[in-house]
Protein backbone atom coordinates (compact mmCIF):
# COMPACT_ATOMS: atom_id res chain seq x y z
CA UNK A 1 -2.27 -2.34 16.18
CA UNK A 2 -4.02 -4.46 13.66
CA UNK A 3 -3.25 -3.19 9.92
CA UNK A 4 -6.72 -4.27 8.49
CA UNK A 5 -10.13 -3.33 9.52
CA UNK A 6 -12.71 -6.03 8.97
CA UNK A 7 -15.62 -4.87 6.96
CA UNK A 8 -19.35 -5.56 7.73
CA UNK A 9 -18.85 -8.58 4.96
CA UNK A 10 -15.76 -9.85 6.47
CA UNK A 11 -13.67 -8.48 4.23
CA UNK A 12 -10.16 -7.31 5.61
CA UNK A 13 -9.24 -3.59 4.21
CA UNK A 14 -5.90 -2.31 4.92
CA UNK A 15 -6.22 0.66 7.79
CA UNK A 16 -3.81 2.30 5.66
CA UNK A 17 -3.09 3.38 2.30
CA UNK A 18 -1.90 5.60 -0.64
CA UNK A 19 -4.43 8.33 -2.22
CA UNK A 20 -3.52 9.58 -5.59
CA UNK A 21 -6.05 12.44 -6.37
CA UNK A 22 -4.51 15.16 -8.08
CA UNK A 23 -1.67 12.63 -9.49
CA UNK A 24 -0.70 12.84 -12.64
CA UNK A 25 -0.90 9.46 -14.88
CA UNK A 26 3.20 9.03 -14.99
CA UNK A 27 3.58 9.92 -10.87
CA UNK A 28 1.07 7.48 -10.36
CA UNK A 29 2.51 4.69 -11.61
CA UNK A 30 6.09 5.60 -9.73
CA UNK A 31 3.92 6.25 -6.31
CA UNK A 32 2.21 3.15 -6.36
CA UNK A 33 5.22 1.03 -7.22
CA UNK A 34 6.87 2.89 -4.33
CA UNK A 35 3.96 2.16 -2.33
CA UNK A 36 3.90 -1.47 -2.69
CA UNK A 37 7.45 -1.62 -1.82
CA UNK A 38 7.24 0.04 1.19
CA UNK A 39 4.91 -2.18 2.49
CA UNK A 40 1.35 -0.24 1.42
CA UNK A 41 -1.57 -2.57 0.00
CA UNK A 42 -4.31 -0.11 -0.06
CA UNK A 43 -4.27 2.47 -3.76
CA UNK A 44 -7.22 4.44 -3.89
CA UNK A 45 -8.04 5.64 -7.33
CA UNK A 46 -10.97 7.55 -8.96
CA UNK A 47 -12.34 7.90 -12.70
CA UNK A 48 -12.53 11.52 -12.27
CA UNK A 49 -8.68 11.34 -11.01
CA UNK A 50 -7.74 10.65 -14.84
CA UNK A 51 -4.84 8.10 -13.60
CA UNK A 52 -6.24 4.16 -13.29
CA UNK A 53 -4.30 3.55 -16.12
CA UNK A 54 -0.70 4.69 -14.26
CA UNK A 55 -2.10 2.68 -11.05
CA UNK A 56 -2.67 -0.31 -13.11
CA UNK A 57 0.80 0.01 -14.34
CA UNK A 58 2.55 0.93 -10.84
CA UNK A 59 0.30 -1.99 -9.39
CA UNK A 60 1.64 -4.63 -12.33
CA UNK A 61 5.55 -3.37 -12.32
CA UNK A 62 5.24 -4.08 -8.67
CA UNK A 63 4.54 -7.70 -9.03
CA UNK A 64 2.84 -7.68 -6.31
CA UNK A 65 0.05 -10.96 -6.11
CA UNK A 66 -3.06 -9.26 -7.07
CA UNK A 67 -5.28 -10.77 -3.83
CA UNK A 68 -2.27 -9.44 -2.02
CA UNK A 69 -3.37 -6.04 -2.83
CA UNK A 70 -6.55 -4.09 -1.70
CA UNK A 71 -7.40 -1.50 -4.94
CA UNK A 72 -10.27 1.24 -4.55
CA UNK A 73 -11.85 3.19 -7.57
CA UNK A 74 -14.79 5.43 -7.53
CA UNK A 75 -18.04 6.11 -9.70
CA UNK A 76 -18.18 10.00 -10.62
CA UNK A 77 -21.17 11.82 -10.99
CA UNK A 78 -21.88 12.47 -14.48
CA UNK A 79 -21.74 8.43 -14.69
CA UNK A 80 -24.37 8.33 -12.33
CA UNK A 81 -27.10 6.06 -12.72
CA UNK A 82 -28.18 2.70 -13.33
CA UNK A 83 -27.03 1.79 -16.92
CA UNK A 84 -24.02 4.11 -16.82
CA UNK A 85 -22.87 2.95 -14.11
CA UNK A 86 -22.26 -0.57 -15.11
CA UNK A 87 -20.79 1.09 -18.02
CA UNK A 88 -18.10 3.04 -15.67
CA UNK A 89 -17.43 0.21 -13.93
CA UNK A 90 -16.16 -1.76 -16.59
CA UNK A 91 -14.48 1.41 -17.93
CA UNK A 92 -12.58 1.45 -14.94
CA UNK A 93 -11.26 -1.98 -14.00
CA UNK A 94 -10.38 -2.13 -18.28
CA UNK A 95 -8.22 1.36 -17.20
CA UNK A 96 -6.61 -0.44 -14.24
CA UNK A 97 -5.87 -3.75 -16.08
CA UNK A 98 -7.70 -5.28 -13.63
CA UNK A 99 -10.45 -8.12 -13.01
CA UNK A 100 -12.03 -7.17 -9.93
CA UNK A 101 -11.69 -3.68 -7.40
CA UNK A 102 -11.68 -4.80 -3.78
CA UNK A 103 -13.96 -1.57 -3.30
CA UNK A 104 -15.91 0.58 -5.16
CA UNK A 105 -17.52 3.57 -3.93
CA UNK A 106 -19.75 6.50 -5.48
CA UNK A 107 -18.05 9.35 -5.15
CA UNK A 108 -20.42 11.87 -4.21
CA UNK A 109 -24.43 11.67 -2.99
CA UNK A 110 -26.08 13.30 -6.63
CA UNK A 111 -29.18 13.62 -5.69
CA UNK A 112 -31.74 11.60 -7.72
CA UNK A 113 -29.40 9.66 -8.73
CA UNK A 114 -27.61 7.69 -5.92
CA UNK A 115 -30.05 5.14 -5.52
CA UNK A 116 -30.15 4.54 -8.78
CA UNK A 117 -25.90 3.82 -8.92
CA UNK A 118 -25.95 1.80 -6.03
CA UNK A 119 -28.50 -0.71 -7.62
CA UNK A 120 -25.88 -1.31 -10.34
CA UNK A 121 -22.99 -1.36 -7.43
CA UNK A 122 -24.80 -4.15 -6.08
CA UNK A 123 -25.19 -6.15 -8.75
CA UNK A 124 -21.61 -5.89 -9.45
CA UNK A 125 -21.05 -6.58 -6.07
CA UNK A 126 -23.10 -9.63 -6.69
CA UNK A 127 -21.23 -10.82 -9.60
CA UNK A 128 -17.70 -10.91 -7.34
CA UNK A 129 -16.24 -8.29 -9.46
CA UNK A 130 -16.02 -5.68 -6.54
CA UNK A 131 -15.42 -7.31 -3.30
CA UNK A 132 -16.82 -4.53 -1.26
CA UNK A 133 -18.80 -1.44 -2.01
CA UNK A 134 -19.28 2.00 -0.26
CA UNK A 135 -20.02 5.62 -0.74
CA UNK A 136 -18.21 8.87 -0.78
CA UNK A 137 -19.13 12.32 0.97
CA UNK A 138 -22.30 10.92 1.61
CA UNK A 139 -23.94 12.89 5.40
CA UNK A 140 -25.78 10.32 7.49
CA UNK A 141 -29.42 11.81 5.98
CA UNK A 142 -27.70 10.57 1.99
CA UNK A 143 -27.50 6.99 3.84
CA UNK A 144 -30.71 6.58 4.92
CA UNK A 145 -31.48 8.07 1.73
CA UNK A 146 -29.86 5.60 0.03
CA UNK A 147 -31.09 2.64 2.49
CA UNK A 148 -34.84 3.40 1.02
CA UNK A 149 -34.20 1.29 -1.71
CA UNK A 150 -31.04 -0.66 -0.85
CA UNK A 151 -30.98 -4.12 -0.24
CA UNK A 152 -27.10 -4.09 0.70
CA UNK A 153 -25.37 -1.40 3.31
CA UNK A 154 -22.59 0.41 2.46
CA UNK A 155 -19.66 -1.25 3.91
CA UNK A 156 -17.74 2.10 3.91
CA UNK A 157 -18.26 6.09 4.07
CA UNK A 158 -14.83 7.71 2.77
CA UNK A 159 -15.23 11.27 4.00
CA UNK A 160 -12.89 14.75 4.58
CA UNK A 161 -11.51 13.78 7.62
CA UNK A 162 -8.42 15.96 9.20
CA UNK A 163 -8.03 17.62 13.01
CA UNK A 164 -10.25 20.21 12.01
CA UNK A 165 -12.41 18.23 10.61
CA UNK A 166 -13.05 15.64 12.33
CA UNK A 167 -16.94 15.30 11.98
CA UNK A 168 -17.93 13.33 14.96
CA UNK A 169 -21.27 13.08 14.73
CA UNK A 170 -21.40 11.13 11.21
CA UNK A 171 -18.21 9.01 12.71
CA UNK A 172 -20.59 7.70 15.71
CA UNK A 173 -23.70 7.43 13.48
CA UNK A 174 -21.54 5.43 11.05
CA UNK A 175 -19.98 3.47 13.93
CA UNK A 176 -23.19 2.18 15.01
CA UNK A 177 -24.61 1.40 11.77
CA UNK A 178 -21.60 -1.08 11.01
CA UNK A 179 -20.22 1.31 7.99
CA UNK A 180 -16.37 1.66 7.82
CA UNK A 181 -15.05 5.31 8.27
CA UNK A 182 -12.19 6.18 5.34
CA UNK A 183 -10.60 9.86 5.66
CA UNK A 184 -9.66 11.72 2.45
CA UNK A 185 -7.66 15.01 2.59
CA UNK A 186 -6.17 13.26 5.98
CA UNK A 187 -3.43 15.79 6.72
CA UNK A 188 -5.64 18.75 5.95
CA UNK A 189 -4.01 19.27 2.92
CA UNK A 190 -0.89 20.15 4.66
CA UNK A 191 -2.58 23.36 5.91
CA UNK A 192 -1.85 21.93 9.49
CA UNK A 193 1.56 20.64 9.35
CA UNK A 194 3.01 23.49 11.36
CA UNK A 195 0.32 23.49 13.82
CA UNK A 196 2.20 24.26 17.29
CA UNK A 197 0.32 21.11 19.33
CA UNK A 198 1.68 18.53 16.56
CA UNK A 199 4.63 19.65 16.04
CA UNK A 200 5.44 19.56 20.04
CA UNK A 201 3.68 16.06 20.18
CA UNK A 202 5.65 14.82 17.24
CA UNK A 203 9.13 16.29 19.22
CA UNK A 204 7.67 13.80 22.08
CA UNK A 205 7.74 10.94 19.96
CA UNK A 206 10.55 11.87 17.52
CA UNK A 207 8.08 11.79 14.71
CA UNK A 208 6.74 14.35 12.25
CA UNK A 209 3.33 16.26 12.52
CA UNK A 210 2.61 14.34 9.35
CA UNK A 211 3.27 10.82 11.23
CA UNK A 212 1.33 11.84 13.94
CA UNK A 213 -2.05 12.84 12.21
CA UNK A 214 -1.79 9.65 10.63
CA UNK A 215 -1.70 7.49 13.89
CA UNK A 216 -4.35 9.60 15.16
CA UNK A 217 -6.58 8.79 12.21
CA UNK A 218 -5.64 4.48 13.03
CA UNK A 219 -6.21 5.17 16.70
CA UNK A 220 -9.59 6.83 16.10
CA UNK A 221 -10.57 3.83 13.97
CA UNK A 222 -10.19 5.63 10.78
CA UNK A 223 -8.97 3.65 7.69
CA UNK A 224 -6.50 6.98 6.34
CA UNK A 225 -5.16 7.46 2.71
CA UNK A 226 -2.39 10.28 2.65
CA UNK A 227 -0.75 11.32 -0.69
CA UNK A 228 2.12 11.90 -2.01
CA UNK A 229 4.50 11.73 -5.00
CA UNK A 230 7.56 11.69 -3.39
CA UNK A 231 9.46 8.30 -2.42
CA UNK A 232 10.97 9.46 0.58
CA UNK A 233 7.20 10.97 2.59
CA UNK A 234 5.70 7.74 1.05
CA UNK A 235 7.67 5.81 3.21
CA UNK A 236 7.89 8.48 6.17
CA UNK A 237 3.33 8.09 6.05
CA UNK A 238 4.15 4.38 6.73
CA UNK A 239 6.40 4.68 9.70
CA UNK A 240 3.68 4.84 11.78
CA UNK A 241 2.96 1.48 13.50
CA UNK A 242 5.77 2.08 15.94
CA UNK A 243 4.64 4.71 18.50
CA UNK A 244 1.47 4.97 19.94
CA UNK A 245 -0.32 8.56 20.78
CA UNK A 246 -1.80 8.60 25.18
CA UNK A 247 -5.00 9.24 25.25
CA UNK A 248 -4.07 12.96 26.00
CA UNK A 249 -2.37 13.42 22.87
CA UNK A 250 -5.47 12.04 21.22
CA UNK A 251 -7.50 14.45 23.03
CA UNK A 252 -5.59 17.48 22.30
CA UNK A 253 -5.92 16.85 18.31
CA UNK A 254 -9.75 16.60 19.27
CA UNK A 255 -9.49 19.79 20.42
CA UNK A 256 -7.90 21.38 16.96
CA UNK A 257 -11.16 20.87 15.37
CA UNK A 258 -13.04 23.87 13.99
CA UNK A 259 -15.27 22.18 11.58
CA UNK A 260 -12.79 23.78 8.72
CA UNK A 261 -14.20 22.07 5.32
CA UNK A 262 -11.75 22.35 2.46
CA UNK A 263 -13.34 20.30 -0.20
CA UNK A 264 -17.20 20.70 -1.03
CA UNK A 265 -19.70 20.08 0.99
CA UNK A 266 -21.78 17.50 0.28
CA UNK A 267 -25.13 18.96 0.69
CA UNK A 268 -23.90 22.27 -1.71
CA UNK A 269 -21.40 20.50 -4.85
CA UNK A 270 -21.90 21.66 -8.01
CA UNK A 271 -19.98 18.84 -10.27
């Protein structure tokens, strides 16, 4: 399998990655050195996740080469807006030490305001400073919305996306309209780890349950961004690109979806 996904600009984004929502500033900076080391070049980050400053520092202990790495942040809602946006933005890459983002994404559709952030996003865009931009939580009727006024596409939709939640309808409308699919809360949370069908398909390929919700997610075209704080399940979320799920494995995982939202939905937030 192919470990980048080739946005609608031609930009390659890493299929897989590290999420660090609900990461404290110091375990940041550990999990994204870990990351690096274990082979990860995607770190998604957020303003409202209070820790670009311990990515920025995991991401320059690693000494990694910066155009090595692919680094997502988000714009949160009470920046919202043309002006304060820009504002975030620069906020953000001064908290991550860094010069550019490879992708930056509003984090959820406020309404009356979206349109308004993305005409900033794409004049950063413009000035090379994010190399791709996106949205988050945004429902297919948000994107054409948002495409009233936009001159650019969104070159990625980073959703809830778990076994049962697997939203297929926005996947196919987003599919056709060229925009990338990224999955957040990937392994349900963990709610699902003991679920009888993975467990038995993960016995099958001597993997865990964890493993194999995360090929499923690459083998339904979904760029996936698990977290975690500890070394060891870092690396286990990576060992991934050595088995591949039959299509009736893939099937049966369809099947565990009962439309199960654990976050907000988009169309009823009140942040």
């Amino acid at each position: 399998m192919d470990k980048t996904k080739r946005l609608a600009n031609g930009i390659e984004m890493p299929r897989l990655g590290l999420g660090v929502w609900r990461v404290e500033e110091t375990d940041a900076t550990n999990s994204v050195k870990w990351a690096i080391e274990n082979g990860y070049h995607l770190i998604d980050t957020a303003a409202i996740y209070k820790n670009e400053t311990g990515v920025g520092k995991g991401i320059a202990q690693s000494g990694i080469k910066r155009e090595d790495l692919f680094v997502t942040t988000k714009l949160w809602n009470a920046d919202q807006g043309y002006e304060t946006a820009h504002q975030a933005f620069n906020d953000s890459l001064e908290r991550l030490g860094l010069d550019y983002v490879d992708l930056y994404l509003i984090h959820w559709p406020v309404e009356g305001k979206f349109n308004d952030s993305w005409r900033a996003m794409e004049e950063i865009y413009a000035s090379g400073r994010a190399k791709a931009i996106g949205v988050s939580n945004f429902h297919q009727h948000h994107i054409e919305e948002l495409m009233t006024t936009a001159k650019i596409k969104p070159m990625v939709d980073q959703i809830e996306l778990h076994p049962t939640l697997t939203q297929e309808n926005l996947r196919e409308y987003l599919a056709k309209e060229g925009i990338a699919v990224e999955a957040w809360s990937p392994l349900g949370q963990g709610k699902i780890l003991q679920n009888p069908t993975l467990t038995e398909i993960g016995k099958k390929h001597k993997k865990s349950a964890a493993q194999v919700i995360i090929r499923w997610h690459l083998q339904s075209d979904i760029i996936v961004i698990p977290k975690s704080v500890h070394e060891e399940r870092i690396k286990e979320n990576f060992d991934v690109f050595d088995f591949e799920l039959s299509e009736d494995e893939m099937k049966q995982i369809d099947y565990l979806n009962i439309n199960e939202r654990l976050g907000a939905d988009p169309d009823n937030f009140n942040f």
